[in-house]
PDB file of N, CA and C in Angstrom:
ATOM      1  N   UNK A   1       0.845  -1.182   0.000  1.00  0.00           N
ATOM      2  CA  UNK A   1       0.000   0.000   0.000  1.00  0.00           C
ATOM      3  C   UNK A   1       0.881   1.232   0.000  1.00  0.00           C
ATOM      4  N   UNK A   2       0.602   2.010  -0.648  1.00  0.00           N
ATOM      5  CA  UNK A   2       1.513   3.201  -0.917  1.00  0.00           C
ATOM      6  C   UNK A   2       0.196   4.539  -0.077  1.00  0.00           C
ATOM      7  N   UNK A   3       0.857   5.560   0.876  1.00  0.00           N
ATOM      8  CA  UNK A   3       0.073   6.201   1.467  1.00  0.00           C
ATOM      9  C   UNK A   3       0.590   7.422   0.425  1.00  0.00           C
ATOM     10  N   UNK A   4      -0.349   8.090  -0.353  1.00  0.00           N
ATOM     11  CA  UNK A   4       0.485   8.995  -1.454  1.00  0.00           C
ATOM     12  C   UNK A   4       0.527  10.983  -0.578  1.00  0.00           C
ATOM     13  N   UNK A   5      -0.360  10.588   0.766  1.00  0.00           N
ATOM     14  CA  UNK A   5      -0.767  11.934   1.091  1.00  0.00           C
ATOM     15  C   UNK A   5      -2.487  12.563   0.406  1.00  0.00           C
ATOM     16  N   UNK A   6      -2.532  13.767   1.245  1.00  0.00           N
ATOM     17  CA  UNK A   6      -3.762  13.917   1.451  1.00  0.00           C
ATOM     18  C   UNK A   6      -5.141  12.929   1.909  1.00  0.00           C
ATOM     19  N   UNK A   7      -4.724  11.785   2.491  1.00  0.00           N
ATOM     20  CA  UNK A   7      -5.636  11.073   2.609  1.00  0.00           C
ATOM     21  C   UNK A   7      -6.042   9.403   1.513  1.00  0.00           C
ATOM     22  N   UNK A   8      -4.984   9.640   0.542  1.00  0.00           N
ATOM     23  CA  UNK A   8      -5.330   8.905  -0.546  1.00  0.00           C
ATOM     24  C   UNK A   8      -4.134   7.952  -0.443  1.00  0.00           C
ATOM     25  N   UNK A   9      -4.641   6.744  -1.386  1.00  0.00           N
ATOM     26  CA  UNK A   9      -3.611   5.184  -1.155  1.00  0.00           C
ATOM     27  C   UNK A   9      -3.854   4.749  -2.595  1.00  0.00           C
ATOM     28  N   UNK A  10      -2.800   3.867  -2.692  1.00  0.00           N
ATOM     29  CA  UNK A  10      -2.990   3.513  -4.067  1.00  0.00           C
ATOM     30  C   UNK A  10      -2.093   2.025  -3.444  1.00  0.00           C
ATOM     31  N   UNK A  11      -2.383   0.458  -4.352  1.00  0.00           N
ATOM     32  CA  UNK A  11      -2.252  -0.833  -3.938  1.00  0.00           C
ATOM     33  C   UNK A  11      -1.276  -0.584  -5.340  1.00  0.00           C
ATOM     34  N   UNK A  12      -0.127  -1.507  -5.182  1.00  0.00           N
ATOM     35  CA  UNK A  12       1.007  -1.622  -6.377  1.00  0.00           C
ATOM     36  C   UNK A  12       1.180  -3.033  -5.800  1.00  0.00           C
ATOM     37  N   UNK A  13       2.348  -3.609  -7.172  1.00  0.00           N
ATOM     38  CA  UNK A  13       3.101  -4.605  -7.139  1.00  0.00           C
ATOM     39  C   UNK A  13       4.363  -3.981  -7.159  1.00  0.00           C
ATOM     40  N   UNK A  14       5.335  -4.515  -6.616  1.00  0.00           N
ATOM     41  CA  UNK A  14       6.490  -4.068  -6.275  1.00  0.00           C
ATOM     42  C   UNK A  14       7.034  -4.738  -7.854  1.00  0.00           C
ATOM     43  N   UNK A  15       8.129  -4.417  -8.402  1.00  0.00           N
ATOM     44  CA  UNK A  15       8.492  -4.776  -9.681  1.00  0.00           C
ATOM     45  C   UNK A  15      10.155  -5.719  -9.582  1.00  0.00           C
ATOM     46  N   UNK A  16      10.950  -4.393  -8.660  1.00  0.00           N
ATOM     47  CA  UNK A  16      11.956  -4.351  -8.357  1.00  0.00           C
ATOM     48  C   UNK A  16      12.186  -3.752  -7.227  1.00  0.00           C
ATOM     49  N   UNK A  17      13.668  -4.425  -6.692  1.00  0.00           N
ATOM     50  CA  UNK A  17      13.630  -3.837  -4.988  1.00  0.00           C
ATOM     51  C   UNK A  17      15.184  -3.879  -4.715  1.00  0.00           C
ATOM     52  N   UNK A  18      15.827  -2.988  -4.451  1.00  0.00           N
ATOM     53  CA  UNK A  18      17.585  -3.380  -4.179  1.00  0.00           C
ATOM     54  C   UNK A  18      17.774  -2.122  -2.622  1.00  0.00           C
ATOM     55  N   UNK A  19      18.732  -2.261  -2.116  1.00  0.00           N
ATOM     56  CA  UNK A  19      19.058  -1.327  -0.919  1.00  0.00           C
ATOM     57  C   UNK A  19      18.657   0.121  -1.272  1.00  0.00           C
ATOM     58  N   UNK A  20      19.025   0.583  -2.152  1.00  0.00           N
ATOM     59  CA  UNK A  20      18.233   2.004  -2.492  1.00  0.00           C
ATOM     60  C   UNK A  20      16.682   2.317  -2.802  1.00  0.00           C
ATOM     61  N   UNK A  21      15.977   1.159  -3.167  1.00  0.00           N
ATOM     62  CA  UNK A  21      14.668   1.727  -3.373  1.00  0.00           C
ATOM     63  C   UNK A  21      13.903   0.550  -4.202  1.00  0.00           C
ATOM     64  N   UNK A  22      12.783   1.076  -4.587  1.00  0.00           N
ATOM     65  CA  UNK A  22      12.154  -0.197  -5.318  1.00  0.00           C
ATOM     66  C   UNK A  22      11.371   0.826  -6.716  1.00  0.00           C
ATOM     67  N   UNK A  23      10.916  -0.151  -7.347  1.00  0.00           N
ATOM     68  CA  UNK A  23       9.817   0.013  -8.314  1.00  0.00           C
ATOM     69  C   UNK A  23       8.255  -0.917  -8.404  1.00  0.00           C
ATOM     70  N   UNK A  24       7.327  -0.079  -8.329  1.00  0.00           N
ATOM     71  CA  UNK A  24       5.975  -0.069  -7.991  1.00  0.00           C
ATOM     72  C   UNK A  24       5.356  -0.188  -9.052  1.00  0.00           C
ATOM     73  N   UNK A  25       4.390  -1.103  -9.589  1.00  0.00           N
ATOM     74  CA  UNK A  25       3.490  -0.688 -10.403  1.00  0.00           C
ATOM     75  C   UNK A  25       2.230  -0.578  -9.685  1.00  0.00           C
ATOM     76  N   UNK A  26       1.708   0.534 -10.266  1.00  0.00           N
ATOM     77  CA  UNK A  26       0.337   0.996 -10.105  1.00  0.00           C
ATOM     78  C   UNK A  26      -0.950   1.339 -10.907  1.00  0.00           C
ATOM     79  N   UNK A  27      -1.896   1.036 -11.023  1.00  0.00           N
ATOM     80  CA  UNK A  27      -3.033   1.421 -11.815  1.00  0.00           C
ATOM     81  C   UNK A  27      -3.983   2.588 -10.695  1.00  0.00           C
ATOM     82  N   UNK A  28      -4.704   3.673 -11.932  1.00  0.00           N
ATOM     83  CA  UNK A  28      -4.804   4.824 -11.311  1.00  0.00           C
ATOM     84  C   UNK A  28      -4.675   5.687 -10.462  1.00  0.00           C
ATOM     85  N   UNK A  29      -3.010   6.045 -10.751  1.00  0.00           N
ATOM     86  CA  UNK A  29      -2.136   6.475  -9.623  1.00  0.00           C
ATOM     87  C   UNK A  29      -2.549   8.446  -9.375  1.00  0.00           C
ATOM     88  N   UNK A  30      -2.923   8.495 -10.875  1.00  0.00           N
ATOM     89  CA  UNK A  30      -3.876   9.795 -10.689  1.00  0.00           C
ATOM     90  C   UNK A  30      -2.458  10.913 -10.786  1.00  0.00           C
ATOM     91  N   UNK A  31      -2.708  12.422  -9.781  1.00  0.00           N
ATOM     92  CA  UNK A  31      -1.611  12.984  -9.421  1.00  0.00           C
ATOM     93  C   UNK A  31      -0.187  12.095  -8.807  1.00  0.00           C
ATOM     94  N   UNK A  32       1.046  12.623  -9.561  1.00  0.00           N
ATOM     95  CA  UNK A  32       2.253  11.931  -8.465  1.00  0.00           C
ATOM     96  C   UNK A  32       2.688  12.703  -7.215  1.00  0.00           C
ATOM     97  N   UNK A  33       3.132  11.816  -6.424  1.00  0.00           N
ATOM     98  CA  UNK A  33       3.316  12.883  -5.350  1.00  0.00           C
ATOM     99  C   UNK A  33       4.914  12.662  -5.027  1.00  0.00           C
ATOM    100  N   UNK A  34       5.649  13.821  -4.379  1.00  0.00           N
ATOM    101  CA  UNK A  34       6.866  13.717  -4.648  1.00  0.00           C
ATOM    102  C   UNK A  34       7.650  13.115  -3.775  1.00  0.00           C
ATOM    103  N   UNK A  35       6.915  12.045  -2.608  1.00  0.00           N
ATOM    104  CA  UNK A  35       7.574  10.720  -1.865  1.00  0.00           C
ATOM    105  C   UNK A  35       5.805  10.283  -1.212  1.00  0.00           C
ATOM    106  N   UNK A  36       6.444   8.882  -1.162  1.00  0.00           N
ATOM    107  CA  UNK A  36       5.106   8.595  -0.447  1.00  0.00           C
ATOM    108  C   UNK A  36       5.293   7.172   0.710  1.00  0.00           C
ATOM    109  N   UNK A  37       4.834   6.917   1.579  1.00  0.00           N
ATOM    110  CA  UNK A  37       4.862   6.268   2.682  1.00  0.00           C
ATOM    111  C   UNK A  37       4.693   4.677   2.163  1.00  0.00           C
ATOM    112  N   UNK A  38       5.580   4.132   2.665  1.00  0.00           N
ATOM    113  CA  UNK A  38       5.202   2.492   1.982  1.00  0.00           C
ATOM    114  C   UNK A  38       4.800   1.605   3.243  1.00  0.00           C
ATOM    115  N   UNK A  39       3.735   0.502   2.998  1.00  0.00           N
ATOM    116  CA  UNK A  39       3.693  -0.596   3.418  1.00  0.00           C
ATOM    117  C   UNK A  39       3.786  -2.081   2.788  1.00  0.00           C
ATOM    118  N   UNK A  40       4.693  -2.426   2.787  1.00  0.00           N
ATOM    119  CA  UNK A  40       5.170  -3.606   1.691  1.00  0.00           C
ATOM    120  C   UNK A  40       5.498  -4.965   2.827  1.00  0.00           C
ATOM    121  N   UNK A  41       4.605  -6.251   2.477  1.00  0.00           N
ATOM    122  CA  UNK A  41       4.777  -6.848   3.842  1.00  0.00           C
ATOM    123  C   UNK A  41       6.410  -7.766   3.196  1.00  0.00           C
ATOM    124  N   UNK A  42       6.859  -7.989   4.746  1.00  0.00           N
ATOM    125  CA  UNK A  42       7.893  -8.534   4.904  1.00  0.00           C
ATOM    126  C   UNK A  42       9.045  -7.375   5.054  1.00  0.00           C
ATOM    127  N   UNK A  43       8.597  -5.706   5.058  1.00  0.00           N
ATOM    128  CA  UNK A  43       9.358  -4.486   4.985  1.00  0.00           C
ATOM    129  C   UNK A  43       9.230  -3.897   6.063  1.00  0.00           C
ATOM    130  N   UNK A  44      10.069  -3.765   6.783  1.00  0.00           N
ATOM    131  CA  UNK A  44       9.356  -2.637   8.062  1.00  0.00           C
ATOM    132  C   UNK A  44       8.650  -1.038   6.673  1.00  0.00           C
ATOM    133  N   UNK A  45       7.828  -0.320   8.028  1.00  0.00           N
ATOM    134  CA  UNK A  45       7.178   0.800   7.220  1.00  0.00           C
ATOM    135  C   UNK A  45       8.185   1.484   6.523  1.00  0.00           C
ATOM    136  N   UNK A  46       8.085   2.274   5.518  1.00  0.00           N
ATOM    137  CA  UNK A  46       9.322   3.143   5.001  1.00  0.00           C
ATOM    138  C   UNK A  46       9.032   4.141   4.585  1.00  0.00           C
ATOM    139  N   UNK A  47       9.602   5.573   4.347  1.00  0.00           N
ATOM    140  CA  UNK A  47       9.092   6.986   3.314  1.00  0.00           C
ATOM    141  C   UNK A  47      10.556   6.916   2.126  1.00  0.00           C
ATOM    142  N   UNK A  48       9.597   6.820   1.017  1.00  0.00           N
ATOM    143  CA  UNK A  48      10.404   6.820  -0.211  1.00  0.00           C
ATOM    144  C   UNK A  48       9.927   8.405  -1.422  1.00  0.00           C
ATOM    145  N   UNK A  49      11.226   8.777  -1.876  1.00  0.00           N
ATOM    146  CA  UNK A  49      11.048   9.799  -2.528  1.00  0.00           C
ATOM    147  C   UNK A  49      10.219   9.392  -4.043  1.00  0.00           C
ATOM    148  N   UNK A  50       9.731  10.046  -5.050  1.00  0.00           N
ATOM    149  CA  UNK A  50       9.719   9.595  -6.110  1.00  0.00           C
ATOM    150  C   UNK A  50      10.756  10.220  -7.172  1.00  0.00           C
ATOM    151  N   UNK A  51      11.344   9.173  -7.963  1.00  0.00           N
ATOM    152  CA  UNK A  51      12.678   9.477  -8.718  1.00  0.00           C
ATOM    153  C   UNK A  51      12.039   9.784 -10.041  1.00  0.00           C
ATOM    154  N   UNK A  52      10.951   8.785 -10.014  1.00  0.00           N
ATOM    155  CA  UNK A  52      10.164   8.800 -11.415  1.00  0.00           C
ATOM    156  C   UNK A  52       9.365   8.185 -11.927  1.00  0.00           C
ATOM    157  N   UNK A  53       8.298   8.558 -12.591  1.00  0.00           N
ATOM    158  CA  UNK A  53       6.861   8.247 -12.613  1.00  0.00           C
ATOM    159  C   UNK A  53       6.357   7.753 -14.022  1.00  0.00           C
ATOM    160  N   UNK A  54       5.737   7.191 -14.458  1.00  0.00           N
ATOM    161  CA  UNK A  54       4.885   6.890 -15.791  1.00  0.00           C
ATOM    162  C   UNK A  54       3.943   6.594 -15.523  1.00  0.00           C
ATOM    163  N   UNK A  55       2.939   6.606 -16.401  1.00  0.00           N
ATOM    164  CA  UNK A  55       1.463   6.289 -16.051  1.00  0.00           C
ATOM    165  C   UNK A  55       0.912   4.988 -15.146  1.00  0.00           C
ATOM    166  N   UNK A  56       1.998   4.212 -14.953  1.00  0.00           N
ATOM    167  CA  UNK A  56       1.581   2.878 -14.226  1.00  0.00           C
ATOM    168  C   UNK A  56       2.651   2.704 -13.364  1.00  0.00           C
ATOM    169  N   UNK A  57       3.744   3.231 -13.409  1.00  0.00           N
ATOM    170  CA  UNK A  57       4.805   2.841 -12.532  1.00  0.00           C
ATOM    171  C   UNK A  57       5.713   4.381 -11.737  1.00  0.00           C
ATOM    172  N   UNK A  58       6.223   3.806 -10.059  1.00  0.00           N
ATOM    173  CA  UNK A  58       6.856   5.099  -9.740  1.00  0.00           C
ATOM    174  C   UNK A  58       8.143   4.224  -9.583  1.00  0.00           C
ATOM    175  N   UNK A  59       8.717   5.143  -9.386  1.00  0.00           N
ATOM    176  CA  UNK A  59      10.420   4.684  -9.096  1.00  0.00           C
ATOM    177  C   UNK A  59      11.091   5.325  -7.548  1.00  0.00           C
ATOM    178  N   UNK A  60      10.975   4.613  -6.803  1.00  0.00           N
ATOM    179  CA  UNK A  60      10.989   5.039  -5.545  1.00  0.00           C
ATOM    180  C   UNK A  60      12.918   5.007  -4.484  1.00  0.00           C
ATOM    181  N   UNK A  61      13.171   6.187  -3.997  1.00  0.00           N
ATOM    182  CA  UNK A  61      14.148   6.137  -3.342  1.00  0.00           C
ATOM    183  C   UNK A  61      13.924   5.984  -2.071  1.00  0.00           C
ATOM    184  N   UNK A  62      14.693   5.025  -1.092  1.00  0.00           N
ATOM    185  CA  UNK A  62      14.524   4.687   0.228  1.00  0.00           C
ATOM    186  C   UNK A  62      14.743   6.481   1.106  1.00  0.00           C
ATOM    187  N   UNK A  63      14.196   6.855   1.803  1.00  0.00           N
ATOM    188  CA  UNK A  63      14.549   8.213   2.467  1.00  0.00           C
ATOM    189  C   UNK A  63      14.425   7.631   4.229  1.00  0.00           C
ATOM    190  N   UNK A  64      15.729   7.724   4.710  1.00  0.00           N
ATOM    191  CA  UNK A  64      16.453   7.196   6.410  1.00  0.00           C
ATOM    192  C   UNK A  64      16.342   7.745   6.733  1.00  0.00           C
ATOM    193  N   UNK A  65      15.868   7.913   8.381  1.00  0.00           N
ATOM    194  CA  UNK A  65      15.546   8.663   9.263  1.00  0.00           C
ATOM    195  C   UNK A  65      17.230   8.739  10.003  1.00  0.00           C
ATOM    196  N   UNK A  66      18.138   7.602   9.319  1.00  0.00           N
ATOM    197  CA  UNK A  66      18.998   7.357  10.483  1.00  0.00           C
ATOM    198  C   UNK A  66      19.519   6.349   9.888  1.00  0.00           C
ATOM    199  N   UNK A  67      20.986   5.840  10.724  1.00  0.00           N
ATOM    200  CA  UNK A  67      21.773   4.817  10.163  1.00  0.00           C
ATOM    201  C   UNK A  67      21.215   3.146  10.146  1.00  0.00           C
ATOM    202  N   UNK A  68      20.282   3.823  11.570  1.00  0.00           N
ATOM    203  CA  UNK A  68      19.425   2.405  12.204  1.00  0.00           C
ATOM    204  C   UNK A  68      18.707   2.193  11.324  1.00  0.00           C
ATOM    205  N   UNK A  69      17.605   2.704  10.876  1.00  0.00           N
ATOM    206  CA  UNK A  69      16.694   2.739  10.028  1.00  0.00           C
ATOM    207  C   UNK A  69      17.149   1.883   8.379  1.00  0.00           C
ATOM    208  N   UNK A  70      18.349   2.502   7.732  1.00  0.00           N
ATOM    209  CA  UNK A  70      18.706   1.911   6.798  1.00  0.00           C
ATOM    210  C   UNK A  70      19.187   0.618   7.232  1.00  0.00           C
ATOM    211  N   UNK A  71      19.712   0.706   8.090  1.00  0.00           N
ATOM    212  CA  UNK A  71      20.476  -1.220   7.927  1.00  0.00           C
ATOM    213  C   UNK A  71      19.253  -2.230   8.456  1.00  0.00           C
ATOM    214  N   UNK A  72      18.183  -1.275   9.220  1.00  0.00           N
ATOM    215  CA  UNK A  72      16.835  -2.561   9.286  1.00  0.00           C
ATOM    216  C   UNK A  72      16.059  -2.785   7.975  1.00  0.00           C
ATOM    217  N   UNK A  73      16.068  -2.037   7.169  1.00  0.00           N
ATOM    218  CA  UNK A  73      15.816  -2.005   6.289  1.00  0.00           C
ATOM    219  C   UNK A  73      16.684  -3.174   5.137  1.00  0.00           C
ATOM    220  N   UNK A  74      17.615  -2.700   5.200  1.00  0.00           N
ATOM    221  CA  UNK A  74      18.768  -3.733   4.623  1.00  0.00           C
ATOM    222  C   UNK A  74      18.641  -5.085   4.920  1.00  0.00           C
ATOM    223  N   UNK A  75      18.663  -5.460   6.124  1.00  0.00           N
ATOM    224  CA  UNK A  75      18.389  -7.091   6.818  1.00  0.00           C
ATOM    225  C   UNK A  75      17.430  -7.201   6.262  1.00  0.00           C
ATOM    226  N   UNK A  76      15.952  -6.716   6.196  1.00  0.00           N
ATOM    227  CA  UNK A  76      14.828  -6.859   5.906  1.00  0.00           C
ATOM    228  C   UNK A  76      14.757  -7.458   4.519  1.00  0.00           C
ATOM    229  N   UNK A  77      15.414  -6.801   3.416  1.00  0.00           N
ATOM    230  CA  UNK A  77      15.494  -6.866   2.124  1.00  0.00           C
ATOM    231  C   UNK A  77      16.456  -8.018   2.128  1.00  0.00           C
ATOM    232  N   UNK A  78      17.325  -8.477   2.670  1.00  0.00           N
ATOM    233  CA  UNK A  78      18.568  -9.370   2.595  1.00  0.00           C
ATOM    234  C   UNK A  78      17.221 -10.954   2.663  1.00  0.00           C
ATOM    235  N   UNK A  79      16.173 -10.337   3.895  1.00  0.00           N
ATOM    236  CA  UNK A  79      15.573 -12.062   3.931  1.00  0.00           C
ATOM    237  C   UNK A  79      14.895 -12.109   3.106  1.00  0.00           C
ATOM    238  N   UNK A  80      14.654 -11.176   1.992  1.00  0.00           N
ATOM    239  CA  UNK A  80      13.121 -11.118   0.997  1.00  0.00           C
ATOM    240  C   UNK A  80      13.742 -11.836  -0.163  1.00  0.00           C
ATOM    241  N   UNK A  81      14.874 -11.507  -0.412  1.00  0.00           N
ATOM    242  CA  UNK A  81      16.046 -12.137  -1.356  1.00  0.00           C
ATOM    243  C   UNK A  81      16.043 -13.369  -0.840  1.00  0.00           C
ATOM    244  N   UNK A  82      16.316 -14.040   0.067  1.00  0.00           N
ATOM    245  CA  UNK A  82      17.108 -15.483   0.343  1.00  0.00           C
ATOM    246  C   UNK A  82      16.005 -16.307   0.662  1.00  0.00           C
ATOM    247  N   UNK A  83      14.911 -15.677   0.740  1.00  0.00           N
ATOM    248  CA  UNK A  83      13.154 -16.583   1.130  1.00  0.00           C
ATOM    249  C   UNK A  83      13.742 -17.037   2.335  1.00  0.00           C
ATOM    250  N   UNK A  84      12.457 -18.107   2.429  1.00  0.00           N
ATOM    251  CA  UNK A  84      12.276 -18.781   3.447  1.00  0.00           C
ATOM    252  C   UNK A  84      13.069 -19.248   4.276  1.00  0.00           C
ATOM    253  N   UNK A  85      14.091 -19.149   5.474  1.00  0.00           N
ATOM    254  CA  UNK A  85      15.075 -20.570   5.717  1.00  0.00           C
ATOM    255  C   UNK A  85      14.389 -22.049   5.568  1.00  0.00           C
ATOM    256  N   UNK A  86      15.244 -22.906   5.827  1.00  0.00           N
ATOM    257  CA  UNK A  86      15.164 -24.320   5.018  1.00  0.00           C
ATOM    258  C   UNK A  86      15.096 -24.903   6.640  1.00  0.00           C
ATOM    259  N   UNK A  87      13.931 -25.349   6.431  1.00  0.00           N
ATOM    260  CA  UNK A  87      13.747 -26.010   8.425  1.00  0.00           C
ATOM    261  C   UNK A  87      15.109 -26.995   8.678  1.00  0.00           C
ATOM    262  N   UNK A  88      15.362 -27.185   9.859  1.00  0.00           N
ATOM    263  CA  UNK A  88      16.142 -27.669  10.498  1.00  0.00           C
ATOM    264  C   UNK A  88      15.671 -29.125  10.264  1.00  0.00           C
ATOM    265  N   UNK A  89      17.071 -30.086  10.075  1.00  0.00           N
ATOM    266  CA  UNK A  89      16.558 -31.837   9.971  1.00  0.00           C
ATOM    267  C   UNK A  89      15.489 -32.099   8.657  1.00  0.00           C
ATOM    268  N   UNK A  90      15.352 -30.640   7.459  1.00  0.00           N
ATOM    269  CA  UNK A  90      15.042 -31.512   6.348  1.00  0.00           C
ATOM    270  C   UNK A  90      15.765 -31.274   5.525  1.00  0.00           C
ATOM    271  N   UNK A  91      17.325 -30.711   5.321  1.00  0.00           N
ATOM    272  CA  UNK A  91      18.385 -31.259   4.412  1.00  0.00           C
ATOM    273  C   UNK A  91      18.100 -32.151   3.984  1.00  0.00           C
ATOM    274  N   UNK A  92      18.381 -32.243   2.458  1.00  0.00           N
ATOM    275  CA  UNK A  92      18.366 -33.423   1.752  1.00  0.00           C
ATOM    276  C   UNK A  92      20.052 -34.004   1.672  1.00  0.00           C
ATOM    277  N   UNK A  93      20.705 -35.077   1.866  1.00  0.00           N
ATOM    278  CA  UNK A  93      21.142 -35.502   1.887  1.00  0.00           C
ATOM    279  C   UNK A  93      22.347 -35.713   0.810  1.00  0.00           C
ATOM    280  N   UNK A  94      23.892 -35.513   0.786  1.00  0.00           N
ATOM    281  CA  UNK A  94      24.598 -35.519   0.042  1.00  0.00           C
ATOM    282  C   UNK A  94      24.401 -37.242  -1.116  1.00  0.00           C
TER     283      UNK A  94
END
């Protein structure tokens, strides 16, 4: 869920996602706004700038409150990359 301001939200698919920021697609994103509040599950909350916009897609920069902030962020993205861990005792076997 993207909180765009004034009261208004818009639902995306995330496209792309690396330590600096992600890309969103969106249908009737309407006005752009020039950062907007993310809720992306498996992300702690985040405020991202917009880098750049097209009719269906924004291009979003991570914006840190703090050093803390970016590296939870970072871990966060590190487990979204590597999925699931692999339960304990079901290795498959050399």
């Amino acid at each position: 869920t993207l909180q765009l301001g004034g009261g208004r939200t818009a639902q995306g698919t995330v496209g792309n996602i690396s330590f600096g920021g992600l890309c969103v697609q969106v249908a009737d994103l309407g006005a752009v706004p020039e950062s907007v509040t993310l809720a992306v599950p498996g992300l702690p909350p985040a405020t991202a700038r917009v880098v750049h916009a097209t009719a269906v897609t924004l291009h979003l920069a991570f914006v840190f409150a703090d050093d803390a902030a970016r590296q939870e962020m970072e871990r966060a993205i590190t487990r979204l990359i590597a999925g699931p861990a692999e339960a304990p005792g079901r290795a498959e076997a050399a």
